[in-house]
C-alpha atoms as a PDB file:
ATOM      1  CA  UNK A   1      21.140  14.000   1.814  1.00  0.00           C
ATOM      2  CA  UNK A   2      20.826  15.278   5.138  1.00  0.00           C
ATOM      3  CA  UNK A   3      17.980  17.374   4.399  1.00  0.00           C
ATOM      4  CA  UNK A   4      15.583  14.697   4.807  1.00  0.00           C
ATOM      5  CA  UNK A   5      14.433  15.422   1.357  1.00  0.00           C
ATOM      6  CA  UNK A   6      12.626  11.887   0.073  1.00  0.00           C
ATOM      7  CA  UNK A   7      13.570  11.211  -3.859  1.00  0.00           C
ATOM      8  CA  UNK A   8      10.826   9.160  -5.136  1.00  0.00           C
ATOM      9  CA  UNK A   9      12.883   7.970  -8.300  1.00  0.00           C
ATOM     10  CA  UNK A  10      14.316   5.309  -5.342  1.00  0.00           C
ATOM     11  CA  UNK A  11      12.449   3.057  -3.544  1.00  0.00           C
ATOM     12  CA  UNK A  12      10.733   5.292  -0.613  1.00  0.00           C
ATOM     13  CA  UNK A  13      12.333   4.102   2.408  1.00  0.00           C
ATOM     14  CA  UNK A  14       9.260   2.563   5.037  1.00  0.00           C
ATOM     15  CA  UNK A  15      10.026   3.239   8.349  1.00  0.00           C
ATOM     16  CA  UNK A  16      11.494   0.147  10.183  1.00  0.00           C
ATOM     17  CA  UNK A  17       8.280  -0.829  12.167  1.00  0.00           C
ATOM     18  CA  UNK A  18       6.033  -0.894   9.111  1.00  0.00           C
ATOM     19  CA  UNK A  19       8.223  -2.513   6.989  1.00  0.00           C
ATOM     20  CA  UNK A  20       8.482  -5.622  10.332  1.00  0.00           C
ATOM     21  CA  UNK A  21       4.775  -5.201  11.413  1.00  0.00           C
ATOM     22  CA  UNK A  22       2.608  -3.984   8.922  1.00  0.00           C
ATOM     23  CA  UNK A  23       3.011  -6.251   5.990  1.00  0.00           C
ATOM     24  CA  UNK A  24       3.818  -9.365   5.325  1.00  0.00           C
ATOM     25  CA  UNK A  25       7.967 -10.417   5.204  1.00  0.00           C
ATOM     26  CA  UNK A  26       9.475 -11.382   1.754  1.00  0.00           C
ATOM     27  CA  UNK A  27      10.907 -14.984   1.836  1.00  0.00           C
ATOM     28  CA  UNK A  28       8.119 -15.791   4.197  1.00  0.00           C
ATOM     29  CA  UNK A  29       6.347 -19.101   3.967  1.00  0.00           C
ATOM     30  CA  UNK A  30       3.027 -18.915   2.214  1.00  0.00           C
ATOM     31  CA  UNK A  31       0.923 -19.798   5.371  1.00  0.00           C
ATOM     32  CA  UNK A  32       2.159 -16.895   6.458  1.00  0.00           C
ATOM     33  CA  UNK A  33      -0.006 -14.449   3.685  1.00  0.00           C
ATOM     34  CA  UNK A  34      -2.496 -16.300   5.195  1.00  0.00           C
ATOM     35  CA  UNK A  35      -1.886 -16.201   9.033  1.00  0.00           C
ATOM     36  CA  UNK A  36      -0.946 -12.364   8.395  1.00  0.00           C
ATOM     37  CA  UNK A  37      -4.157 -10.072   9.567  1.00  0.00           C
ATOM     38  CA  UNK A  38      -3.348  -6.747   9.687  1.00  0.00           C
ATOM     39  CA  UNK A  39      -4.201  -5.990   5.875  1.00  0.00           C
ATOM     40  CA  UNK A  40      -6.123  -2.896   4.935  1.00  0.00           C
ATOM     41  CA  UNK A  41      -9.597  -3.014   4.084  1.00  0.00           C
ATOM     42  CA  UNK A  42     -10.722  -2.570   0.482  1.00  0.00           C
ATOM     43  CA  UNK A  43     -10.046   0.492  -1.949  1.00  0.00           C
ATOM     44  CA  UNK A  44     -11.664   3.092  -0.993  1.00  0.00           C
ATOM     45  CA  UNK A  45     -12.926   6.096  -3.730  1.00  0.00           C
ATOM     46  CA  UNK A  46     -11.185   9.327  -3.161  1.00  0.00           C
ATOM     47  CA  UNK A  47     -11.245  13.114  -5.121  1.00  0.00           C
ATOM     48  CA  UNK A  48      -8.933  12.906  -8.214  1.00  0.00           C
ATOM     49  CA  UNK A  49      -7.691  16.150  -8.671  1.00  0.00           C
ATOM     50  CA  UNK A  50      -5.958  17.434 -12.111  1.00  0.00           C
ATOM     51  CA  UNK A  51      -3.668  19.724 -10.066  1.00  0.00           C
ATOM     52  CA  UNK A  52      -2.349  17.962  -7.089  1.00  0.00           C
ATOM     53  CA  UNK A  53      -0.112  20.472  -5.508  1.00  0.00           C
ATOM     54  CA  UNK A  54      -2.316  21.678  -2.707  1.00  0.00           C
ATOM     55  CA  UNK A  55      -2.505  18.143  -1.648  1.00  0.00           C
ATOM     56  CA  UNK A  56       1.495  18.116  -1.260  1.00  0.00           C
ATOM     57  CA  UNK A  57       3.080  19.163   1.863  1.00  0.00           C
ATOM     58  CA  UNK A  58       6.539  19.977   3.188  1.00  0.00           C
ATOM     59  CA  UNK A  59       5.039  19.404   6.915  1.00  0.00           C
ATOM     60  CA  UNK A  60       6.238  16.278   7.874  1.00  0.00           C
ATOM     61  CA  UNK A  61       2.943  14.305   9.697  1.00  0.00           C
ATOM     62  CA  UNK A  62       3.720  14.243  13.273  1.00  0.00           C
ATOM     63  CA  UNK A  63       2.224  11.307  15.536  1.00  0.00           C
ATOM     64  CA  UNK A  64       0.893   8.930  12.915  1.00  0.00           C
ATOM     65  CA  UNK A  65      -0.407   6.221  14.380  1.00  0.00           C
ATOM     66  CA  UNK A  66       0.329   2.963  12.408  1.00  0.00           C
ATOM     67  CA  UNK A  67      -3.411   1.437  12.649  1.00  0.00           C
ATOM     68  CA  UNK A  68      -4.833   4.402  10.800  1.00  0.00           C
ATOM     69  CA  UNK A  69      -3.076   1.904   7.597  1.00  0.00           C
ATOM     70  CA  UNK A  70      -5.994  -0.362   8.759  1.00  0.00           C
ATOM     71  CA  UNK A  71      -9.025   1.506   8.989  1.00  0.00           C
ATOM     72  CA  UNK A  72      -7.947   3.947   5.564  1.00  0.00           C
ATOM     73  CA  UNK A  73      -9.029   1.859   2.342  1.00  0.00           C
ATOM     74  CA  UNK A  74      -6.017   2.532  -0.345  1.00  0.00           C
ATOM     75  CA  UNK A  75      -6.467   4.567  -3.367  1.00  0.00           C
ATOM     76  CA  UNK A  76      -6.690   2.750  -6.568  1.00  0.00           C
ATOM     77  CA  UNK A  77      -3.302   2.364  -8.074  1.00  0.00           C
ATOM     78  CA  UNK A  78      -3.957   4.681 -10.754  1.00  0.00           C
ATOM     79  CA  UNK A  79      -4.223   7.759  -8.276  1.00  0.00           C
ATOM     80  CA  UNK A  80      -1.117   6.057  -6.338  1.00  0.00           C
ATOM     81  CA  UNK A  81       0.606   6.151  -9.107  1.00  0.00           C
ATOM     82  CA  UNK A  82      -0.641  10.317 -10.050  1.00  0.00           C
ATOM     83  CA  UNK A  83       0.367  11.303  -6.469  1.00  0.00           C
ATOM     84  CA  UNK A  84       4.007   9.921  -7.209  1.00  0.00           C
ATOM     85  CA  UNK A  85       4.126  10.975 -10.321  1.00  0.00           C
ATOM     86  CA  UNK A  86       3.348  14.833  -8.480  1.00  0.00           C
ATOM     87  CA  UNK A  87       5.564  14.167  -5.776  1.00  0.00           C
ATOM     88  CA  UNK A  88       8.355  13.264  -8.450  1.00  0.00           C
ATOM     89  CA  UNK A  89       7.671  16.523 -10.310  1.00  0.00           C
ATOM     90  CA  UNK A  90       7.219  18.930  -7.534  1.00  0.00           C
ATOM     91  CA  UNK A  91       9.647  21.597  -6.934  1.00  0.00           C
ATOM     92  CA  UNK A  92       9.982  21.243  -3.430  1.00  0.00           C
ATOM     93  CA  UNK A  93      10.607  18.241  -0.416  1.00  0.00           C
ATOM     94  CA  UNK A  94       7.338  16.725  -0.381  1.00  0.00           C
ATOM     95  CA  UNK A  95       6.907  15.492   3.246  1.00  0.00           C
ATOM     96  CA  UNK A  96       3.325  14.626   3.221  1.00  0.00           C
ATOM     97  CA  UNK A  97      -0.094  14.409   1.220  1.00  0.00           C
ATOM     98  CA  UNK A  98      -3.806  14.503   1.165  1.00  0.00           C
ATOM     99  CA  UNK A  99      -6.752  12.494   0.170  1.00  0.00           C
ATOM    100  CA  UNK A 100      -9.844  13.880  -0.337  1.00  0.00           C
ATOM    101  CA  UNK A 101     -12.480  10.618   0.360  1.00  0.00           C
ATOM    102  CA  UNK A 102     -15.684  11.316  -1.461  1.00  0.00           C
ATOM    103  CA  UNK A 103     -17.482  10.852   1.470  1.00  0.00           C
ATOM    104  CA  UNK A 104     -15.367  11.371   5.117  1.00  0.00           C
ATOM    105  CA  UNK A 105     -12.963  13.901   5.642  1.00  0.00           C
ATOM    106  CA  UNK A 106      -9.517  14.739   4.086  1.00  0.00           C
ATOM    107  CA  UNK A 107      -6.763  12.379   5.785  1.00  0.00           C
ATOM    108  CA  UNK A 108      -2.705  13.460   6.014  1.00  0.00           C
ATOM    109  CA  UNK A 109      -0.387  10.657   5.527  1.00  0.00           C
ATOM    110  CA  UNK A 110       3.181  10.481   5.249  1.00  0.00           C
ATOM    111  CA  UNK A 111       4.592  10.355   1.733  1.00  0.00           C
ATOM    112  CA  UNK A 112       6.213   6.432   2.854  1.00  0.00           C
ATOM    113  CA  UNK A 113       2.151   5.287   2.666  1.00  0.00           C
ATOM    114  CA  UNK A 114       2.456   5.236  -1.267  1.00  0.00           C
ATOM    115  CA  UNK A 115       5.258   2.890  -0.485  1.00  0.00           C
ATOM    116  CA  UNK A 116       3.295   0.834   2.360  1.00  0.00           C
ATOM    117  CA  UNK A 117      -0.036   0.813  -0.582  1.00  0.00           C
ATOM    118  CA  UNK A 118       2.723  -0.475  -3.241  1.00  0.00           C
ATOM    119  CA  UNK A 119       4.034  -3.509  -1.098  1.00  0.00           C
ATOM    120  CA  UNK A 120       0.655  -4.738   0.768  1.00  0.00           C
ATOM    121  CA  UNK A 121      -0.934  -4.706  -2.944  1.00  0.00           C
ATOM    122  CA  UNK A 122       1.720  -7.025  -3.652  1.00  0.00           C
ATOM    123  CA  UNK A 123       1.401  -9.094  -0.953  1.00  0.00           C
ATOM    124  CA  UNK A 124      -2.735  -8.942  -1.487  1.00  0.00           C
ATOM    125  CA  UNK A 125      -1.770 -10.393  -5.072  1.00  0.00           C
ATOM    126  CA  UNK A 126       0.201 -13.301  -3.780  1.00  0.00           C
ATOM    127  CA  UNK A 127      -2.460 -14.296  -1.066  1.00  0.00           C
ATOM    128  CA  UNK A 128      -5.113 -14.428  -3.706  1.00  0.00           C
ATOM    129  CA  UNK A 129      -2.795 -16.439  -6.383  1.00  0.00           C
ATOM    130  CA  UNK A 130      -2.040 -19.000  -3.870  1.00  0.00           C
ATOM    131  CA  UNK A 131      -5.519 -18.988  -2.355  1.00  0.00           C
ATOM    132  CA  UNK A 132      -6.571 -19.884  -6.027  1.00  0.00           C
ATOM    133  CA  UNK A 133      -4.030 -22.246  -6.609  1.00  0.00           C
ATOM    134  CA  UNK A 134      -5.418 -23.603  -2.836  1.00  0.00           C
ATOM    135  CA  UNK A 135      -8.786 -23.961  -3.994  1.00  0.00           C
ATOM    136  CA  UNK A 136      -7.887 -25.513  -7.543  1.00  0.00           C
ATOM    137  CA  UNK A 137      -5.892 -28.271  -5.461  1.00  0.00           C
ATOM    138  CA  UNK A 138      -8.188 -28.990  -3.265  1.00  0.00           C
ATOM    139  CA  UNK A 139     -11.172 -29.226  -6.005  1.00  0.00           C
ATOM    140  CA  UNK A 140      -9.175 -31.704  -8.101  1.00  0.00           C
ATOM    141  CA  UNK A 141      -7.409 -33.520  -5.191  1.00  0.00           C
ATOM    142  CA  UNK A 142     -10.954 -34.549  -4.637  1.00  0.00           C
ATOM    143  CA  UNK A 143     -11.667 -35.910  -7.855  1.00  0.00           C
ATOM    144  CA  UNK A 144      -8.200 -37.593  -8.209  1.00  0.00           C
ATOM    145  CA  UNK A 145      -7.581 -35.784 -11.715  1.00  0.00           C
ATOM    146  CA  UNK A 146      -4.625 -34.684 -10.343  1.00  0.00           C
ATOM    147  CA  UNK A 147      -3.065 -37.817 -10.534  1.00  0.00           C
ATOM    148  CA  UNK A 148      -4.059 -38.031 -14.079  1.00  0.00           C
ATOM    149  CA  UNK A 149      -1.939 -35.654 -15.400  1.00  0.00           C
END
């Protein structure tokens, strides 16, 4: 495929430096979903559109910088999941996209974001299970029922 053309029935590739910088390693220790900070802030609401296809783009974004991942909430996984499910069933390369926030202005991103959203979520998930399991430790560590099980 030397066409650059992206085929979302794969995993979307993440570029390199994301993939090493911007969210937390597999096979990692768990201290380090803690000691991690460069996690995006909470979902943000965006437009849902019923027809997506001015929203997909064959223009490749040029010059994204890697902190905008930071300061953009992520969609909620439902309209993750629409724009792949557009991207999959669009009839040409789809390069880029657009959300519409309800309130700020439209924002470009490279297609590989719906990737980046997919694996920090996952990683978000983990921190909070073992921050639970942290928390229910601690609580009955205190109270020495854990020794009485």
């Amino acid at each position: 495929m030397s066409s650059g053309v992206i085929d979302l029935t794969t995993e979307i590739p993440l570029p390199k430096d994301i993939k090493e910088n911007w969210i937390p390693l597999d096979g990692e220790s768990v201290p380090h979903l803690f000691q991690f900070n460069q996690y995006p802030p909470q979902p943000m609401v965006y437009h849902h559109y019923h027809d997506l296809s001015q929203h997909l783009h064959e223009e490749e974004v040029t010059h994204f910088q890697p902190h905008t991942l930071l300061e953009l909430g992520p969609p909620p996984t439902k309209l993750s999941d629409i724009y792949q499910a557009a991207v999959k069933a669009a009839s040409y390369p789809v390069h880029s996209f657009t959300l519409v926030p309800i309130s700020g202005d439209p924002v470009r991103l490279p297609i590989w974001v719906l990737d980046y959203w997919r694996e920090i979520r996952r990683a978000v998930g983990y921190r909070q299970d073992w921050k639970k399991v942290l928390i229910w430790l601690r609580e009955n560590s205190r109270s020495g029922s854990i020794f009485n099980l």
